[in-house]
PDB file of N, CA and C in Angstrom:
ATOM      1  N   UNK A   1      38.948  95.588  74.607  1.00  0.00           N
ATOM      2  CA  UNK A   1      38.443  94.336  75.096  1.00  0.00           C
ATOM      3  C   UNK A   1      39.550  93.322  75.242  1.00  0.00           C
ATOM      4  N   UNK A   2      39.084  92.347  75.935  1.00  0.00           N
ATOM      5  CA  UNK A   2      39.896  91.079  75.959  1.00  0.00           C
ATOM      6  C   UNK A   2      39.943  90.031  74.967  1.00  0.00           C
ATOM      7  N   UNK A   3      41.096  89.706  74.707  1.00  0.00           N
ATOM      8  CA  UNK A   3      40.657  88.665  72.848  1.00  0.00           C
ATOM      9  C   UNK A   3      40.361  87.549  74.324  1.00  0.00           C
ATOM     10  N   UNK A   4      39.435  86.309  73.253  1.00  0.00           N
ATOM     11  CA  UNK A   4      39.254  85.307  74.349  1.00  0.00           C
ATOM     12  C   UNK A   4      40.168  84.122  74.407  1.00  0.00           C
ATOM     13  N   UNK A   5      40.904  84.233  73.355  1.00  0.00           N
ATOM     14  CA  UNK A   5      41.943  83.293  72.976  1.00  0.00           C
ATOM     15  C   UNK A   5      43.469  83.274  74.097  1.00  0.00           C
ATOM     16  N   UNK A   6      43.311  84.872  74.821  1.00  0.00           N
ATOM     17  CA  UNK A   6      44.064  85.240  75.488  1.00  0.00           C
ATOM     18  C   UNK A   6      44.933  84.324  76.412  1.00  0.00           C
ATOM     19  N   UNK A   7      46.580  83.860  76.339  1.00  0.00           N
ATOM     20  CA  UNK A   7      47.234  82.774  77.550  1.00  0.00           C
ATOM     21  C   UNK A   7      47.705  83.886  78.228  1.00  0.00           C
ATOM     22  N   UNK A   8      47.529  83.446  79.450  1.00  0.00           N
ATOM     23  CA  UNK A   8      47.947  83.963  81.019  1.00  0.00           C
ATOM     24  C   UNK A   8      48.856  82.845  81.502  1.00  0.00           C
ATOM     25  N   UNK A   9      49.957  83.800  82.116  1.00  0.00           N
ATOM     26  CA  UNK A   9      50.937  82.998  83.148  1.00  0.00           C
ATOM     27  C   UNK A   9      50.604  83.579  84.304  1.00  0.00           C
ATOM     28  N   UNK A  10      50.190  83.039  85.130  1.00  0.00           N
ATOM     29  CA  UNK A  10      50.435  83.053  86.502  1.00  0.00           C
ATOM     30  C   UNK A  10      51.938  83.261  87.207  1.00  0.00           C
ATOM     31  N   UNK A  11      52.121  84.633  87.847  1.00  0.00           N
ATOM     32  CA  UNK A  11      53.233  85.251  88.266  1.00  0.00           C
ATOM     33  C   UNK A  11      52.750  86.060  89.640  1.00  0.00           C
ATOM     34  N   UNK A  12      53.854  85.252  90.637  1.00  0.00           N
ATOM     35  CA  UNK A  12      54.117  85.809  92.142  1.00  0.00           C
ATOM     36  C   UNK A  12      55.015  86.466  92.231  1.00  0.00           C
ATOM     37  N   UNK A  13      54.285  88.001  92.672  1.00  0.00           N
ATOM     38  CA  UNK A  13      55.042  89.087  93.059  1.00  0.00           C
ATOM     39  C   UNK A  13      55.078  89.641  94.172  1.00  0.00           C
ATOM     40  N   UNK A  14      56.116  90.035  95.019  1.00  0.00           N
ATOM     41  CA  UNK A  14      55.798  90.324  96.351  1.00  0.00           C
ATOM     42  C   UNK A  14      55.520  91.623  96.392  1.00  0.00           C
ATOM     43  N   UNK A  15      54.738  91.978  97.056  1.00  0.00           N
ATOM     44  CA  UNK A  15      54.281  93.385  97.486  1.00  0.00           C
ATOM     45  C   UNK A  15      54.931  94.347  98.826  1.00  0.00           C
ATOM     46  N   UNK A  16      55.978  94.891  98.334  1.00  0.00           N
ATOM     47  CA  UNK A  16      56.354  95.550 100.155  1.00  0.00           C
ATOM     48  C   UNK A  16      55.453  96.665 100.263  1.00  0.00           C
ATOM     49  N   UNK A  17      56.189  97.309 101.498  1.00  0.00           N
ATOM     50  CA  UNK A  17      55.327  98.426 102.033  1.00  0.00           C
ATOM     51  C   UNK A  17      56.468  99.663 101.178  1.00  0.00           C
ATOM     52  N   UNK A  18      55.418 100.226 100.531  1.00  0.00           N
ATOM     53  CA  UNK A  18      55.753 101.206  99.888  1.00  0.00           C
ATOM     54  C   UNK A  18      55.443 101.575  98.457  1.00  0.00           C
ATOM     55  N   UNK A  19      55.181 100.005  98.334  1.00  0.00           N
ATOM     56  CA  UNK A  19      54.926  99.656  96.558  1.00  0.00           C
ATOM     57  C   UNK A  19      53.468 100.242  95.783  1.00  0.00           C
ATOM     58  N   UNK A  20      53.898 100.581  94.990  1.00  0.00           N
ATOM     59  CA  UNK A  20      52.601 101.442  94.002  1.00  0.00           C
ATOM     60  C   UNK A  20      51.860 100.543  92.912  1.00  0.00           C
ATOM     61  N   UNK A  21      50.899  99.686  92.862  1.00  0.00           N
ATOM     62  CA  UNK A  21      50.177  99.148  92.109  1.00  0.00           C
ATOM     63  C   UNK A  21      49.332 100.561  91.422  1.00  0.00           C
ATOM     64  N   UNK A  22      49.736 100.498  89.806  1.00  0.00           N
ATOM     65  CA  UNK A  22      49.111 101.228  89.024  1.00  0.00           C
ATOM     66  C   UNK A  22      48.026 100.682  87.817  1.00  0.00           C
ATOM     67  N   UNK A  23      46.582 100.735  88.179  1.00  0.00           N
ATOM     68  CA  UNK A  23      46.244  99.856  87.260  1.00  0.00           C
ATOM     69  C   UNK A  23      45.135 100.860  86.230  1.00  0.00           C
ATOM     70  N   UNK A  24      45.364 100.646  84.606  1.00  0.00           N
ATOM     71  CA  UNK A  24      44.580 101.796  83.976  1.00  0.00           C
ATOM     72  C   UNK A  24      44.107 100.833  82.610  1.00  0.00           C
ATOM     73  N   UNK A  25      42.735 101.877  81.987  1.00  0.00           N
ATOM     74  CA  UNK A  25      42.063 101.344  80.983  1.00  0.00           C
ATOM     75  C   UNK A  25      43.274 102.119  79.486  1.00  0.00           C
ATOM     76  N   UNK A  26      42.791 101.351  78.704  1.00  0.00           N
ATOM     77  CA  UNK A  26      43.199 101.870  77.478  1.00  0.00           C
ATOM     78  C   UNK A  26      42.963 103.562  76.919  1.00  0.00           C
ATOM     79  N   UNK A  27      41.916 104.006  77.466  1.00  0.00           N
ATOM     80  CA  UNK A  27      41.387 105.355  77.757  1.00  0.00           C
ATOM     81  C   UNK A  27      42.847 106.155  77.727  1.00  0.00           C
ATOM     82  N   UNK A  28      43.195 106.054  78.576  1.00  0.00           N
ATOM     83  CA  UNK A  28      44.927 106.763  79.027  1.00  0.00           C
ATOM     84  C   UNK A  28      45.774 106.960  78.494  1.00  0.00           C
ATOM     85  N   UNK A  29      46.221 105.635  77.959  1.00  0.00           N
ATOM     86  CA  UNK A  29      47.183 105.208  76.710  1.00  0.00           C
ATOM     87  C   UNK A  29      46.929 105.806  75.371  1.00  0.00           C
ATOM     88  N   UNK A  30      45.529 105.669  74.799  1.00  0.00           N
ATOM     89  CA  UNK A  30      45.087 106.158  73.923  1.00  0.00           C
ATOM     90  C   UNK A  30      44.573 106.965  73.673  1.00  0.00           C
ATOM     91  N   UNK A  31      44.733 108.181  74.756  1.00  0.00           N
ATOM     92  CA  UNK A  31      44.164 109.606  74.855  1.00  0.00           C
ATOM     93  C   UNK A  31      44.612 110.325  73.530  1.00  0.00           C
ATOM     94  N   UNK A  32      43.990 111.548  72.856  1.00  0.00           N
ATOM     95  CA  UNK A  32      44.302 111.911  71.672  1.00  0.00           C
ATOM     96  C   UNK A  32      44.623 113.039  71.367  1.00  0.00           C
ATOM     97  N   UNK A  33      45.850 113.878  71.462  1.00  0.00           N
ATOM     98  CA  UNK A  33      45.743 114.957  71.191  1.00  0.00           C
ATOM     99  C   UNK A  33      44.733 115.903  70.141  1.00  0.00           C
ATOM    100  N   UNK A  34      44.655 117.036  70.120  1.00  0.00           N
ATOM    101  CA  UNK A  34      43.943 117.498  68.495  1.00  0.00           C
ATOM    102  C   UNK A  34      44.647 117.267  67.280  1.00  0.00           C
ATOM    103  N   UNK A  35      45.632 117.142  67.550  1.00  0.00           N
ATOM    104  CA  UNK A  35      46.792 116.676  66.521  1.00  0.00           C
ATOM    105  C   UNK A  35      45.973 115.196  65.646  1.00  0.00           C
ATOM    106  N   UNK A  36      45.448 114.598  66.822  1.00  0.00           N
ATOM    107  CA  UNK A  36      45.344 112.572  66.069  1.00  0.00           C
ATOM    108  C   UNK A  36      46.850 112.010  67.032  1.00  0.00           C
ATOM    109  N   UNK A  37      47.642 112.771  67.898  1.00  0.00           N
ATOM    110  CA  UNK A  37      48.827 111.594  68.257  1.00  0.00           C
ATOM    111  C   UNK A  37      48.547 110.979  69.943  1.00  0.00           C
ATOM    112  N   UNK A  38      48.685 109.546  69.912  1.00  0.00           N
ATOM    113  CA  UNK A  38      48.305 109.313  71.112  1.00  0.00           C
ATOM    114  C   UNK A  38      49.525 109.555  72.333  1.00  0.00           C
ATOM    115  N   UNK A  39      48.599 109.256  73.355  1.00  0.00           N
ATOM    116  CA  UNK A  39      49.332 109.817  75.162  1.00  0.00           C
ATOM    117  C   UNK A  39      50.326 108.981  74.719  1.00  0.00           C
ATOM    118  N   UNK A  40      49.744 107.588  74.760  1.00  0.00           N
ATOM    119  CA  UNK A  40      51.228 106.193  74.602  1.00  0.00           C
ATOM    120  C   UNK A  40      51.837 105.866  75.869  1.00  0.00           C
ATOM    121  N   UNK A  41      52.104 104.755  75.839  1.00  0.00           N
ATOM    122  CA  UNK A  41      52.564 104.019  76.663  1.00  0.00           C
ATOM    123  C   UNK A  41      53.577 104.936  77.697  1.00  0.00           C
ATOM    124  N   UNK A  42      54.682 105.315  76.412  1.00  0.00           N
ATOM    125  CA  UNK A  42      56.196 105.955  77.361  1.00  0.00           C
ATOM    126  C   UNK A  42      55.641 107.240  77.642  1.00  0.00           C
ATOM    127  N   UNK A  43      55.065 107.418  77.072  1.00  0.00           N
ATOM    128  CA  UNK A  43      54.349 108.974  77.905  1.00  0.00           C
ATOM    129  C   UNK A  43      54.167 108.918  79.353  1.00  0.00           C
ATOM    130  N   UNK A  44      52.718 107.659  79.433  1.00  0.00           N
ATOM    131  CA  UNK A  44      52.497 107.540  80.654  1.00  0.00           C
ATOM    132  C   UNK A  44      53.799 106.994  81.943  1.00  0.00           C
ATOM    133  N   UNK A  45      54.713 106.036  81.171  1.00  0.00           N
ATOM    134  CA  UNK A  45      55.550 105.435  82.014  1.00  0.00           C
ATOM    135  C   UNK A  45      56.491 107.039  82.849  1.00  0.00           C
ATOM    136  N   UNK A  46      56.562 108.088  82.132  1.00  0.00           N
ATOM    137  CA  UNK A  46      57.895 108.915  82.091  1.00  0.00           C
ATOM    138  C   UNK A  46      56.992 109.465  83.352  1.00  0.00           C
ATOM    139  N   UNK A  47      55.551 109.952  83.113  1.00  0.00           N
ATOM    140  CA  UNK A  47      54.409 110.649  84.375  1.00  0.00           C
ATOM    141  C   UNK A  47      54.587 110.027  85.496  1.00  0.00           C
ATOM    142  N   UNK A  48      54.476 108.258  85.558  1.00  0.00           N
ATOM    143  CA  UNK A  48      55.053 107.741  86.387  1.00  0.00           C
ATOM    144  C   UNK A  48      56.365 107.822  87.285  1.00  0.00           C
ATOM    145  N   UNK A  49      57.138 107.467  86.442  1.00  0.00           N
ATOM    146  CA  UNK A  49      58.556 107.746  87.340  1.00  0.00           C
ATOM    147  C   UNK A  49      58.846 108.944  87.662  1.00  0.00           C
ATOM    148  N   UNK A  50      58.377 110.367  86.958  1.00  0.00           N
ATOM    149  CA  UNK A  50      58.466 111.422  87.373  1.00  0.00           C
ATOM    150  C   UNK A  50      58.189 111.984  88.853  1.00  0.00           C
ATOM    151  N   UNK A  51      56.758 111.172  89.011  1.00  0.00           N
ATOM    152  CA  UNK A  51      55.538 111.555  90.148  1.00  0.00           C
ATOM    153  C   UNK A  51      55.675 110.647  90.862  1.00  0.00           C
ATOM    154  N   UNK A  52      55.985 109.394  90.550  1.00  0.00           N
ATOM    155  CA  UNK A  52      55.497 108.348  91.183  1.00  0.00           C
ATOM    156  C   UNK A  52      55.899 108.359  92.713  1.00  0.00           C
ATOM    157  N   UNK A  53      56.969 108.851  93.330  1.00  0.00           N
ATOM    158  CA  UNK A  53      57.003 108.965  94.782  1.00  0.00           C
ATOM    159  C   UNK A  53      56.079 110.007  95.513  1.00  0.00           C
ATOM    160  N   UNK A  54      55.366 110.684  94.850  1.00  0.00           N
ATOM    161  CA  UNK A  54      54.062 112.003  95.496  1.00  0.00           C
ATOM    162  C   UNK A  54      53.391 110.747  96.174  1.00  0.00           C
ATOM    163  N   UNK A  55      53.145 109.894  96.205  1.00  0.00           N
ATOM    164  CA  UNK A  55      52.089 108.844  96.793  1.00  0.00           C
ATOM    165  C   UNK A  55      50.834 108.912  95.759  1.00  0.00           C
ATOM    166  N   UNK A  56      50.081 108.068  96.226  1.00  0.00           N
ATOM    167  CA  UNK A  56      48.626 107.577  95.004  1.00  0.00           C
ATOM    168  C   UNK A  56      48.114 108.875  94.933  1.00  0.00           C
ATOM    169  N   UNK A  57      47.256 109.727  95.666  1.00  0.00           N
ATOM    170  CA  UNK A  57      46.579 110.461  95.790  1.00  0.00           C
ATOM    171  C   UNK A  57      47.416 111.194  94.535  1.00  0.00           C
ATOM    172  N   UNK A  58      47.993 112.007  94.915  1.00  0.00           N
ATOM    173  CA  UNK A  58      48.971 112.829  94.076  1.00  0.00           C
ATOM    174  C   UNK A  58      48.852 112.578  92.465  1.00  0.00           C
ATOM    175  N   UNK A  59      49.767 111.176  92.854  1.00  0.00           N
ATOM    176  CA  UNK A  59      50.036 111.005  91.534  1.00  0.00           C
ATOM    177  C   UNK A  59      49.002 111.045  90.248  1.00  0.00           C
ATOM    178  N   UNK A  60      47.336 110.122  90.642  1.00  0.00           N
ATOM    179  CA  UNK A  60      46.538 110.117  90.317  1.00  0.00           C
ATOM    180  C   UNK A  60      46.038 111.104  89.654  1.00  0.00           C
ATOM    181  N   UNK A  61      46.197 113.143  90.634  1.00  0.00           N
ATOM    182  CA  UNK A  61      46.100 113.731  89.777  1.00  0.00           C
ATOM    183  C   UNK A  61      47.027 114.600  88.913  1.00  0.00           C
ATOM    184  N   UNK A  62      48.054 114.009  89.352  1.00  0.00           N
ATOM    185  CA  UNK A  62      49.471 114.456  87.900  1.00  0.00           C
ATOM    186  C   UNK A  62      48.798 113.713  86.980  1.00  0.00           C
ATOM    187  N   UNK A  63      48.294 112.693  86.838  1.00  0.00           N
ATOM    188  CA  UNK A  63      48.249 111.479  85.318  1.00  0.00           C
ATOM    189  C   UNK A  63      47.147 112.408  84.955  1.00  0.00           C
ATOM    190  N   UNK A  64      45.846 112.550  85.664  1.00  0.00           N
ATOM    191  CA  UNK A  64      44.644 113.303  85.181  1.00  0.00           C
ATOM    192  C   UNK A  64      45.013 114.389  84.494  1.00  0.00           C
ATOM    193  N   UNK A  65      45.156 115.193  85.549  1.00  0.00           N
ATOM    194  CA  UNK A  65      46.054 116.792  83.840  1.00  0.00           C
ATOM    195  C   UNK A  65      46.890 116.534  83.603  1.00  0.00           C
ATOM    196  N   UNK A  66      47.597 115.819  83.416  1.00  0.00           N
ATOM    197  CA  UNK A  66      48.542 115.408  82.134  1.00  0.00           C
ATOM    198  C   UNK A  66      47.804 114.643  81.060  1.00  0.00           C
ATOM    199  N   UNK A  67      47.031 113.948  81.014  1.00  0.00           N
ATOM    200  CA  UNK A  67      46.104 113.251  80.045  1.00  0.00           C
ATOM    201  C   UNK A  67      45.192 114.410  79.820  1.00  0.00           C
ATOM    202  N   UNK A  68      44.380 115.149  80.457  1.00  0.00           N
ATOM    203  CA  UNK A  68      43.236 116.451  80.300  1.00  0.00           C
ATOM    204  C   UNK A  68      44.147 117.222  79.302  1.00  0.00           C
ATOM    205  N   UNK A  69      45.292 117.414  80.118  1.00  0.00           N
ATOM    206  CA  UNK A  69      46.082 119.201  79.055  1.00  0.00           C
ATOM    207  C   UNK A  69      46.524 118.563  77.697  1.00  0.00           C
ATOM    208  N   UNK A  70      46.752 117.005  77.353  1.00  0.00           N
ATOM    209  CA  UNK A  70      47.600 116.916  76.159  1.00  0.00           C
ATOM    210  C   UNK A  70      46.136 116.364  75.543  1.00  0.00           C
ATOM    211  N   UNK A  71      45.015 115.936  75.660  1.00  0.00           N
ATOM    212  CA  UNK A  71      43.931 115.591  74.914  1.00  0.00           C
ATOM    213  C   UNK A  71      42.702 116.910  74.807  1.00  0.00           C
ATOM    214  N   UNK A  72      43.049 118.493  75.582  1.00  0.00           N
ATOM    215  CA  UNK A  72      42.516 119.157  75.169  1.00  0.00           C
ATOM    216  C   UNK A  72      42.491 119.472  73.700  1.00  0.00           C
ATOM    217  N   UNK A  73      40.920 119.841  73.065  1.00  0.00           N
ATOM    218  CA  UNK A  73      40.768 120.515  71.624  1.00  0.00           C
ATOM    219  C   UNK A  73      40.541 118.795  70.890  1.00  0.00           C
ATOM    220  N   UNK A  74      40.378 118.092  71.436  1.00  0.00           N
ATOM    221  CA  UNK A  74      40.337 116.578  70.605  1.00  0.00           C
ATOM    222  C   UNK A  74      39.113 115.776  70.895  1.00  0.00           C
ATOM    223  N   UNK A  75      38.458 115.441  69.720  1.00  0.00           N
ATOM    224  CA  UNK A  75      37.009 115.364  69.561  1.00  0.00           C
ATOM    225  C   UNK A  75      36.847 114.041  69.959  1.00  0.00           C
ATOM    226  N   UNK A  76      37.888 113.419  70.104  1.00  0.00           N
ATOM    227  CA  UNK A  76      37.836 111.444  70.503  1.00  0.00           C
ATOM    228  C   UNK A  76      38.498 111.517  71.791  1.00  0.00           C
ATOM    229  N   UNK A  77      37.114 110.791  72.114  1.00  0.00           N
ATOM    230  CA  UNK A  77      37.281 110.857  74.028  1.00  0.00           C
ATOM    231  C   UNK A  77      36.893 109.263  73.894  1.00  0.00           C
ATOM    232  N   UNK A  78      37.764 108.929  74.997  1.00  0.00           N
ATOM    233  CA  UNK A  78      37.193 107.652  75.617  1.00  0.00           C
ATOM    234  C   UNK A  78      37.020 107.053  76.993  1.00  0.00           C
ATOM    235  N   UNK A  79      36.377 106.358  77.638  1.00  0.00           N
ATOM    236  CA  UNK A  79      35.985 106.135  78.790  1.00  0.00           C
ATOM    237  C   UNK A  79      37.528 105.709  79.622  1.00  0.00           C
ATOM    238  N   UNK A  80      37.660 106.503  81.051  1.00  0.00           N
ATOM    239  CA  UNK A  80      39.258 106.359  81.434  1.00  0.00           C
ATOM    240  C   UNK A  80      38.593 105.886  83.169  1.00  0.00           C
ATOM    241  N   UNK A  81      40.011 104.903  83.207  1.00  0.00           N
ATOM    242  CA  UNK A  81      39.437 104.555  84.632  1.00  0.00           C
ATOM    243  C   UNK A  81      41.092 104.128  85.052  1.00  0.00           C
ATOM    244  N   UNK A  82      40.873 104.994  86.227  1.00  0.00           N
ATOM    245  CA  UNK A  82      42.518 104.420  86.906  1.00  0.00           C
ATOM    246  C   UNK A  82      42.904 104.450  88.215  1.00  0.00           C
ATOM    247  N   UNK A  83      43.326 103.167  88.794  1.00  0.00           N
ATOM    248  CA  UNK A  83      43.322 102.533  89.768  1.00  0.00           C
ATOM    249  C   UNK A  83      44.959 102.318  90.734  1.00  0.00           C
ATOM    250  N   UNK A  84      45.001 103.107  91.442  1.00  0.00           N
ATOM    251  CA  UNK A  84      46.291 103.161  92.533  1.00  0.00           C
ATOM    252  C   UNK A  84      46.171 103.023  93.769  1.00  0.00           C
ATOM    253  N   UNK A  85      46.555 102.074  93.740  1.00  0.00           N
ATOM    254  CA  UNK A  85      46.941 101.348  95.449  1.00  0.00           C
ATOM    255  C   UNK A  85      48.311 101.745  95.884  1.00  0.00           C
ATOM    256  N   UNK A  86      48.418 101.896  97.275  1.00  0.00           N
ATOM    257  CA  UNK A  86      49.791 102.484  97.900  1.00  0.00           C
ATOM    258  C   UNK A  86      49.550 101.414  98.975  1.00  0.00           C
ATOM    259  N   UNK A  87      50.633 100.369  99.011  1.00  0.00           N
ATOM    260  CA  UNK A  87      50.709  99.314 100.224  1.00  0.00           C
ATOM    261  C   UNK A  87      51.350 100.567 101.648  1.00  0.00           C
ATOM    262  N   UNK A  88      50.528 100.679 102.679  1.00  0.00           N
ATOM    263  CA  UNK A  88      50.796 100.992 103.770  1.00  0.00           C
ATOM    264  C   UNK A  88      51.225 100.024 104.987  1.00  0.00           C
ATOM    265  N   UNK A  89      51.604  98.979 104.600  1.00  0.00           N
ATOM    266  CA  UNK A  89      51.635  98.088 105.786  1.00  0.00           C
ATOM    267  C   UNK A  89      52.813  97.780 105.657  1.00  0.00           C
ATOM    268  N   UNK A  90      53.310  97.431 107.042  1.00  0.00           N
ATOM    269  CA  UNK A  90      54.712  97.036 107.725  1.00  0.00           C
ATOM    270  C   UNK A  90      55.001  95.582 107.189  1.00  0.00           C
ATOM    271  N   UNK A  91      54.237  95.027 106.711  1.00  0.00           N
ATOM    272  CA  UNK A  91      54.461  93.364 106.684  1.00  0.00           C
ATOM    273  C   UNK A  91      54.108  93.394 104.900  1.00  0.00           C
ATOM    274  N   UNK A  92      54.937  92.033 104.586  1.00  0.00           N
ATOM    275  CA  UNK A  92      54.839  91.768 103.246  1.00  0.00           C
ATOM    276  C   UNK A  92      53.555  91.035 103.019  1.00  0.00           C
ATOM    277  N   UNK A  93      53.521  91.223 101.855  1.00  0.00           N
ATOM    278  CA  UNK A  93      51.959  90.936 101.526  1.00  0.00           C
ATOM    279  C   UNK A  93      52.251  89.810 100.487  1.00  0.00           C
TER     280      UNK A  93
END
């Protein structure tokens, strides 16, 4: 969840054509092996830079079995939702 106490800065980022907006729930991060050890952050970052030029489609399902194969045999599941945009356009956004 969101604490409600939460401060936000407002930050402008430009978007070119090519750029990969990756957006995911805690689900991902905190996937669980049978072990008890989580996916984690640098896990996911390394899936990223690994894949990350396959384009969204792709990549989307490198992260999926890679999160499926390392949280097989593990009784704590949690709700996963993940969101990739691939800017296709010639003009900056």
């Amino acid at each position: 969840g969101v604490p409600w106490a939460l401060n936000c800065e407002e930050v402008e980022i430009p978007i070119m054509p090519g750029d990969v907006i990756l957006q995911y729930t805690d689900g991902i991060t905190e996937a669980k092996s049978k072990t008890g050890e989580e996916f984690g952050l640098e896990r996911l970052c390394e899936v990223i830079e690994q894949a990350g030029s396959m384009g969204a489609p792709a990549l989307a399902g490198t992260i999926k079995k890679i999160v499926a194969d390392f949280s097989k045999g593990s009784r704590e599941m949690d709700d996963v939702t993940l969101v990739i945009v691939e800017v296709n356009t010639t003009e900056q956004l």
